[in-house]
Protein backbone atom coordinates (compact mmCIF):
# COMPACT_ATOMS: atom_id res chain seq x y z
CA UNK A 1 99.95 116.76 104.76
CA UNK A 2 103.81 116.81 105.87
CA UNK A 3 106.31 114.85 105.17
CA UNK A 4 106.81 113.13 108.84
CA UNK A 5 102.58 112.55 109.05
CA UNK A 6 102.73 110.80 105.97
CA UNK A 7 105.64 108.65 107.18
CA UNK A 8 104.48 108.28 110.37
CA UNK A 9 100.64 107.40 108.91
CA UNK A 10 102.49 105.03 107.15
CA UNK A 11 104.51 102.96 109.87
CA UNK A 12 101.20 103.12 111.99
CA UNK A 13 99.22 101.47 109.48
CA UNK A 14 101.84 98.96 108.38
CA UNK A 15 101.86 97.93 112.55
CA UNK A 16 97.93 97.54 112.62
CA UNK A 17 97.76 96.39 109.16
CA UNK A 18 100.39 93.59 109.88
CA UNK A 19 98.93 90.47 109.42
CA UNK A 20 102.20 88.83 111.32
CA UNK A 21 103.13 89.82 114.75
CA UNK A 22 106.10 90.51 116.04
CA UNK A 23 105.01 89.40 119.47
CA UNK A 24 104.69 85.37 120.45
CA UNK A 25 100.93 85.51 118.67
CA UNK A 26 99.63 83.26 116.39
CA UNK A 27 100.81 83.65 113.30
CA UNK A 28 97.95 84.12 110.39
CA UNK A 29 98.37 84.63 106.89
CA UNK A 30 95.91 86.69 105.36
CA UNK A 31 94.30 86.27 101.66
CA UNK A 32 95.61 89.93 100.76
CA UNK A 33 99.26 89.10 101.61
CA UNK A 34 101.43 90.24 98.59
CA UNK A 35 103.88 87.32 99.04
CA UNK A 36 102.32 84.33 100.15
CA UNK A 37 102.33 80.66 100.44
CA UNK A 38 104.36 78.47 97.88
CA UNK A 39 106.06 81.57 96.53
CA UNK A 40 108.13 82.57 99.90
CA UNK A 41 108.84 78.82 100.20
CA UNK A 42 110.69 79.07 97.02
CA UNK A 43 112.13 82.58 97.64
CA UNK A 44 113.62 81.48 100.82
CA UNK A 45 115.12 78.63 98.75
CA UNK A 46 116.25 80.99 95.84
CA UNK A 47 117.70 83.63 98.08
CA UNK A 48 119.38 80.74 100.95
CA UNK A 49 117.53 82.47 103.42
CA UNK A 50 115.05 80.11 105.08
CA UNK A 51 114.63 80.11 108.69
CA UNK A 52 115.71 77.10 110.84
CA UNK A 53 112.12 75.65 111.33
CA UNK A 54 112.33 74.71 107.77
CA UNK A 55 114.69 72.16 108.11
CA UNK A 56 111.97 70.57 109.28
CA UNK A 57 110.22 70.21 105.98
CA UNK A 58 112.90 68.05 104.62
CA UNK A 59 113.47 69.22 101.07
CA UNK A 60 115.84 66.70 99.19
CA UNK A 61 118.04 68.94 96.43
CA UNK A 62 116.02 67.59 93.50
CA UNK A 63 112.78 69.38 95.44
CA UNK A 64 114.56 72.39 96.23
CA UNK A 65 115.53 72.26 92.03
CA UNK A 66 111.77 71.79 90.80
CA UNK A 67 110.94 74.71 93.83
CA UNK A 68 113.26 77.02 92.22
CA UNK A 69 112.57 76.56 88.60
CA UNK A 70 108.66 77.16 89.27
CA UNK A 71 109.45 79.79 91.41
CA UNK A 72 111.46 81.50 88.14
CA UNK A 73 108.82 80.44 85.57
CA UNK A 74 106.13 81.84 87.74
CA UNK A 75 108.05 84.93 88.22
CA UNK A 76 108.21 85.98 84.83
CA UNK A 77 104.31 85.06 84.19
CA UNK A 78 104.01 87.42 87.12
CA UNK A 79 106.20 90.02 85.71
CA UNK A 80 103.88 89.79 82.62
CA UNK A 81 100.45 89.93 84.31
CA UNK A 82 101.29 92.79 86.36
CA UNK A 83 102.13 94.78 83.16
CA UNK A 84 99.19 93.64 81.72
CA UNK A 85 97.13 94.52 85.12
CA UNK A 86 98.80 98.32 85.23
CA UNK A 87 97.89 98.83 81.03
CA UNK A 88 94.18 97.76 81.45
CA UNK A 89 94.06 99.77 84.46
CA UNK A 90 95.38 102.79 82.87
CA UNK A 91 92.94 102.15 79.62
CA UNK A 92 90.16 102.07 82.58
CA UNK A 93 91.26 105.77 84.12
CA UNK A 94 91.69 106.93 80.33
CA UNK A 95 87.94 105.81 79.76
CA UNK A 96 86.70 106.87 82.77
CA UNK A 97 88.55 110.59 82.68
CA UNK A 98 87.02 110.74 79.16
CA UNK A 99 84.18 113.25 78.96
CA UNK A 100 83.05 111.73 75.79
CA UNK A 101 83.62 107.94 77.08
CA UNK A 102 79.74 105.84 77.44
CA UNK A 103 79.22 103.60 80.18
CA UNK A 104 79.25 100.25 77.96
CA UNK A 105 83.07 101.78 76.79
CA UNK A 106 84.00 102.01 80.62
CA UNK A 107 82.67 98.45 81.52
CA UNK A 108 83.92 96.63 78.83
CA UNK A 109 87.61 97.82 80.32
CA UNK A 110 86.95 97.52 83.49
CA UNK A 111 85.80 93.56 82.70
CA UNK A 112 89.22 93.91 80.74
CA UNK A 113 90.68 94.31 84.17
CA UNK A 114 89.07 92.11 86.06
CA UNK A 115 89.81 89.40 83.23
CA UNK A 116 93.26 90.41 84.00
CA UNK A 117 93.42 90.05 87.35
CA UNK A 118 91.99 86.98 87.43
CA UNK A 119 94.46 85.90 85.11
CA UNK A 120 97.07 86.54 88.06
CA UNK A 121 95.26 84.68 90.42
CA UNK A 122 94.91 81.98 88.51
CA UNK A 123 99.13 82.01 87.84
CA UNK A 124 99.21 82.56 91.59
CA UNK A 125 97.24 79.71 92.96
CA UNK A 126 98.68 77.12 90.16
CA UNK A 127 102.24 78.01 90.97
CA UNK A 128 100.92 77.19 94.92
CA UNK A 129 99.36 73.66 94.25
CA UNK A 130 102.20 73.16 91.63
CA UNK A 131 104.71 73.23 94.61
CA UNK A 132 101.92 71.89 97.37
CA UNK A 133 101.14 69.22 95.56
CA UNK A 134 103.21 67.91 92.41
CA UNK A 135 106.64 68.62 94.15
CA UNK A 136 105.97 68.20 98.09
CA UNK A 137 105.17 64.86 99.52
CA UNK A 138 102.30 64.76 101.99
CA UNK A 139 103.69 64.52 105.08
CA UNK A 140 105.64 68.03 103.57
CA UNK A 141 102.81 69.69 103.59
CA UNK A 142 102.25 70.82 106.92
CA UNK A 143 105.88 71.73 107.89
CA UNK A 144 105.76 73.49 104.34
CA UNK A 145 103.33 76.01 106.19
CA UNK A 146 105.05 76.46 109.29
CA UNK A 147 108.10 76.96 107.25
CA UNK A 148 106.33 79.70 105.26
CA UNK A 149 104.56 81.79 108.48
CA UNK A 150 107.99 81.73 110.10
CA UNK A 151 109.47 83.21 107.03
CA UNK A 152 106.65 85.33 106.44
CA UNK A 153 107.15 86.53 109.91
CA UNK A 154 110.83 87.48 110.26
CA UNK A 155 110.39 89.70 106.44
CA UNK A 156 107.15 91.30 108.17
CA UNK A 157 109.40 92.34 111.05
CA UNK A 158 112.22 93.29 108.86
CA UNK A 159 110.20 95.39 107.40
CA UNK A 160 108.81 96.76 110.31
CA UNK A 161 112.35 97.27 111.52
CA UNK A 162 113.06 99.13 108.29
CA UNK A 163 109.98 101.66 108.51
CA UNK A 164 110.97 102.18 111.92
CA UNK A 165 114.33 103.46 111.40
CA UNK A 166 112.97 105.95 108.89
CA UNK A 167 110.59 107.40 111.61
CA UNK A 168 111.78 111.08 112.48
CA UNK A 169 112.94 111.29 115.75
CA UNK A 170 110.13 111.85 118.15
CA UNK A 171 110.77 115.25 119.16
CA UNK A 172 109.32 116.13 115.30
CA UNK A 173 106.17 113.36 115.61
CA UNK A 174 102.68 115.67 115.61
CA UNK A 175 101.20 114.89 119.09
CA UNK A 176 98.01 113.19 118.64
């Protein structure tokens, strides 16, 4: 495979794989998006880059605070359990490229990784009610989440934007 299928494979399956639209759809968020809920909230707040809907929300400056300082301690538990994710993954391949590895070796490692993982998504989802629910009042909530699909949104389109641009022009696209 070329360079320009791969790239082009690529942009096509970020467009069908999008779980945000660039059109006037509904937007969904999906369980497998990377960056999701509470944690583009607070990015948007860390990085002054929140859309206009999110005015809506009404954060007060001592909420934006506890936003940001979760955001940061959750970030470097994330930093952590990633590293620990990619290590018990590698001691999984290691076992399982072994020609002398045994089964019991290769599922004790891979429960290893799944202990791991689950780890993360434990972080992940305390760092969400965290922000949903000890630092957002109720009546937050909801424009919370239309704050977050917007923002969701415009990076899924910036991205798209990005991919596009590295597209070779289409006189070099393979004609399908």
């Amino acid at each position: 495979m070329n360079t320009k299928t791969f790239v082009l494979g690529l942009a096509v399956t970020a467009m069908l794989g999008s779980s945000v639209s660039i059109a006037k759809a509904p937007i969904k968020i999906e369980a497998g998006d990377q960056e999701h809920m509470a944690y583009s909230l607070a990015e948007g707040i860390v990085n002054k880059d929140l859309p206009k809907e999110c005015e809506d929300v009404g954060l007060d400056d001592t909420q934006k605070t506890q936003i940001a300082d979760a955001y940061f301690d959750f970030k470097k538990q994330k930093n952590t359990l990633e590293a620990d994710i990619k290590n018990a993954l590698m001691d999984l391949s290691k076992t399982m490229m072994s020609a002398t590895s045994t089964k019991d070796e290769a599922t004790a490692d891979s429960d290893a990784l799944k202990g791991k993982m689950m780890d993360f998504a434990n972080a992940r989802s305390e760092f969400d009610l965290k922000v949903f629910y000890d630092i957002l009042k109720p009546e937050q909530r909801a424009p919370a989440f239309k704050c977050i699909a917007k923002k969701m949104k415009k990076v899924a389109e910036e991205k798209l934007r990005k991919a596009c641009k590295n597209l070779p022009p289409e006189k070099d696209l393979i004609q399908l």
